[in-house]
Protein backbone atom coordinates (compact mmCIF):
# COMPACT_ATOMS: atom_id res chain seq x y z
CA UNK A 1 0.03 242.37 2.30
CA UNK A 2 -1.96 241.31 4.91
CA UNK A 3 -0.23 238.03 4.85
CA UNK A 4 3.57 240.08 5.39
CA UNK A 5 1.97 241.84 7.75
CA UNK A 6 1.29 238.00 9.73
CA UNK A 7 4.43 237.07 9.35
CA UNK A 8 6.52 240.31 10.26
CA UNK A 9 4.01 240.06 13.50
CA UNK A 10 4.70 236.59 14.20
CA UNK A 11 8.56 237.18 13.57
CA UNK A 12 8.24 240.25 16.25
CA UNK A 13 6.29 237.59 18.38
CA UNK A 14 9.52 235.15 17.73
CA UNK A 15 12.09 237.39 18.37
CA UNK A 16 10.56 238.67 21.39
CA UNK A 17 10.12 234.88 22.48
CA UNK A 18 13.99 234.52 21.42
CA UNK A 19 15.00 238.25 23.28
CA UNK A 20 13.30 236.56 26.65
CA UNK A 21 14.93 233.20 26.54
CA UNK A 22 18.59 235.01 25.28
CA UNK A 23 17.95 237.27 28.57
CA UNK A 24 17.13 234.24 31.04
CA UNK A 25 19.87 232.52 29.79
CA UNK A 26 22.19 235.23 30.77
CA UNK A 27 20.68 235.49 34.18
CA UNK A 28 21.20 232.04 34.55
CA UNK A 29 24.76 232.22 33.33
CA UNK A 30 25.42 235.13 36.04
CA UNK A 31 23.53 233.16 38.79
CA UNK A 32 26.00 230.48 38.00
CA UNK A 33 29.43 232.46 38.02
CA UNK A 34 27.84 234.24 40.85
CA UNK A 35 27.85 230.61 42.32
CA UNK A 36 31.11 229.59 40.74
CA UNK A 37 32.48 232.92 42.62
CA UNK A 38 30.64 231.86 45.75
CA UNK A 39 32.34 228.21 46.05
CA UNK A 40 35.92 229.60 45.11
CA UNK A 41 35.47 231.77 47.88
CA UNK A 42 34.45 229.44 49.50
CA UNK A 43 36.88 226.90 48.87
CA UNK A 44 40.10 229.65 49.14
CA UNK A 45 38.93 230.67 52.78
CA UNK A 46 39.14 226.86 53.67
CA UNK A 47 43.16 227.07 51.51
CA UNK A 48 43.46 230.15 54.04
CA UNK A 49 42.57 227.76 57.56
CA UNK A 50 44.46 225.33 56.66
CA UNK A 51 47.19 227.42 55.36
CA UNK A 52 47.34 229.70 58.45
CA UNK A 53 46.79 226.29 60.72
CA UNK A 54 50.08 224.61 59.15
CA UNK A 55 52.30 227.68 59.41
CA UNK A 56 50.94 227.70 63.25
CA UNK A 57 52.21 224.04 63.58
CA UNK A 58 55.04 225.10 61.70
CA UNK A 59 56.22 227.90 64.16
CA UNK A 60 55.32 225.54 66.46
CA UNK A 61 57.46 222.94 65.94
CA UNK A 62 60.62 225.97 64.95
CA UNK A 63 59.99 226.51 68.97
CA UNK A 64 60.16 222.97 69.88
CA UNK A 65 63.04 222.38 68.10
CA UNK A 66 64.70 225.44 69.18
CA UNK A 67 64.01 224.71 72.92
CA UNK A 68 65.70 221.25 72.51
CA UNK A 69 68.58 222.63 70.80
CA UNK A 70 69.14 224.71 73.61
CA UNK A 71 68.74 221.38 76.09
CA UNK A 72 71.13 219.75 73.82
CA UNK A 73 73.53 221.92 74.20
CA UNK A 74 73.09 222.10 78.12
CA UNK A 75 73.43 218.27 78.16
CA UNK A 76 76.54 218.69 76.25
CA UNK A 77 78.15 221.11 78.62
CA UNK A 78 77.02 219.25 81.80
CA UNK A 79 78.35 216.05 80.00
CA UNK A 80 81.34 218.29 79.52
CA UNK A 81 81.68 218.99 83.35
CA UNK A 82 80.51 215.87 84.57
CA UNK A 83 84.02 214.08 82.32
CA UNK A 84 86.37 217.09 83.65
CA UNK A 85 84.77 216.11 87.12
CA UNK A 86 85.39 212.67 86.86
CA UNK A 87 89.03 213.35 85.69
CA UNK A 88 89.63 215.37 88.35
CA UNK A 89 88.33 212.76 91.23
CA UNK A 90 90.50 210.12 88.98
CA UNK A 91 93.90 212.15 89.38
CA UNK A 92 93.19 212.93 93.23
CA UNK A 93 92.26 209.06 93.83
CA UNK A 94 95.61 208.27 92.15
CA UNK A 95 97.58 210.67 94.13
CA UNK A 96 95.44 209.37 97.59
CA UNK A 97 95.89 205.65 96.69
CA UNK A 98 100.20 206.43 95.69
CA UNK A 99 100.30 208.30 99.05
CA UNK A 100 98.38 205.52 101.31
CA UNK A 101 100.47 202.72 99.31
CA UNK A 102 103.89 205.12 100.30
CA UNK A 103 102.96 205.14 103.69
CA UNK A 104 101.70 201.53 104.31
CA UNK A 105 105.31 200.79 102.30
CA UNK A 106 106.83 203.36 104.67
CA UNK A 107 105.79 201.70 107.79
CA UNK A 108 105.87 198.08 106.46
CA UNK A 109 109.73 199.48 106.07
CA UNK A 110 110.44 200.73 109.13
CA UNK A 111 108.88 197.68 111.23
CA UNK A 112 111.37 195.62 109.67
């Protein structure tokens, strides 16, 4: 009996032994998702910067390109002008130069 009685005490000694450990194990199991957590936090507010940084650049660069759209299509319509311009000076040259030639002609005629 007295011999049981040793071994149901040491057993209760055991499993209180075994109880402790199964207890710090869990603690240390929560410490580490705890952790885990921590570094995905972590880690997603850094995804968040960086996301938040390249959609900044991103509008960005929608402006930019916008802004020389709109200068693109400026140049076209002054390039536009400038050709209707130049067509323009071209006809009234032609009709200046026929009308000087007619007259030169005119006179060269008349001296003769």
């Amino acid at each position: 009996m007295a011999s049981a009685t040793a071994r149901h005490e040491n057993n209760g000694v055991r499993n209180d032994v075994v109880t402790r450990q199964v207890r710090d194990l869990q603690l240390a199991m929560a410490e580490l998702h705890d952790q885990f957590r921590d570094e995905e936090t972590v880690e997603l507010r850094e995804l968040q910067r960086e996301l938040e940084a390249t959609a900044k650049a991103c509008r960005i660069a929608q402006f930019k390109l916008r802004k020389a759209d709109r200068r693109c299509d400026q140049l076209e319509a002054e390039r536009a002008q400038a050709e209707e311009r130049v067509r323009c000076l071209e006809n009234c040259l032609q009709g200046s130069v026929l009308r000087c030639l007619s007259a030169v002609f005119t006179y060269k005629l008349s001296s003769l």
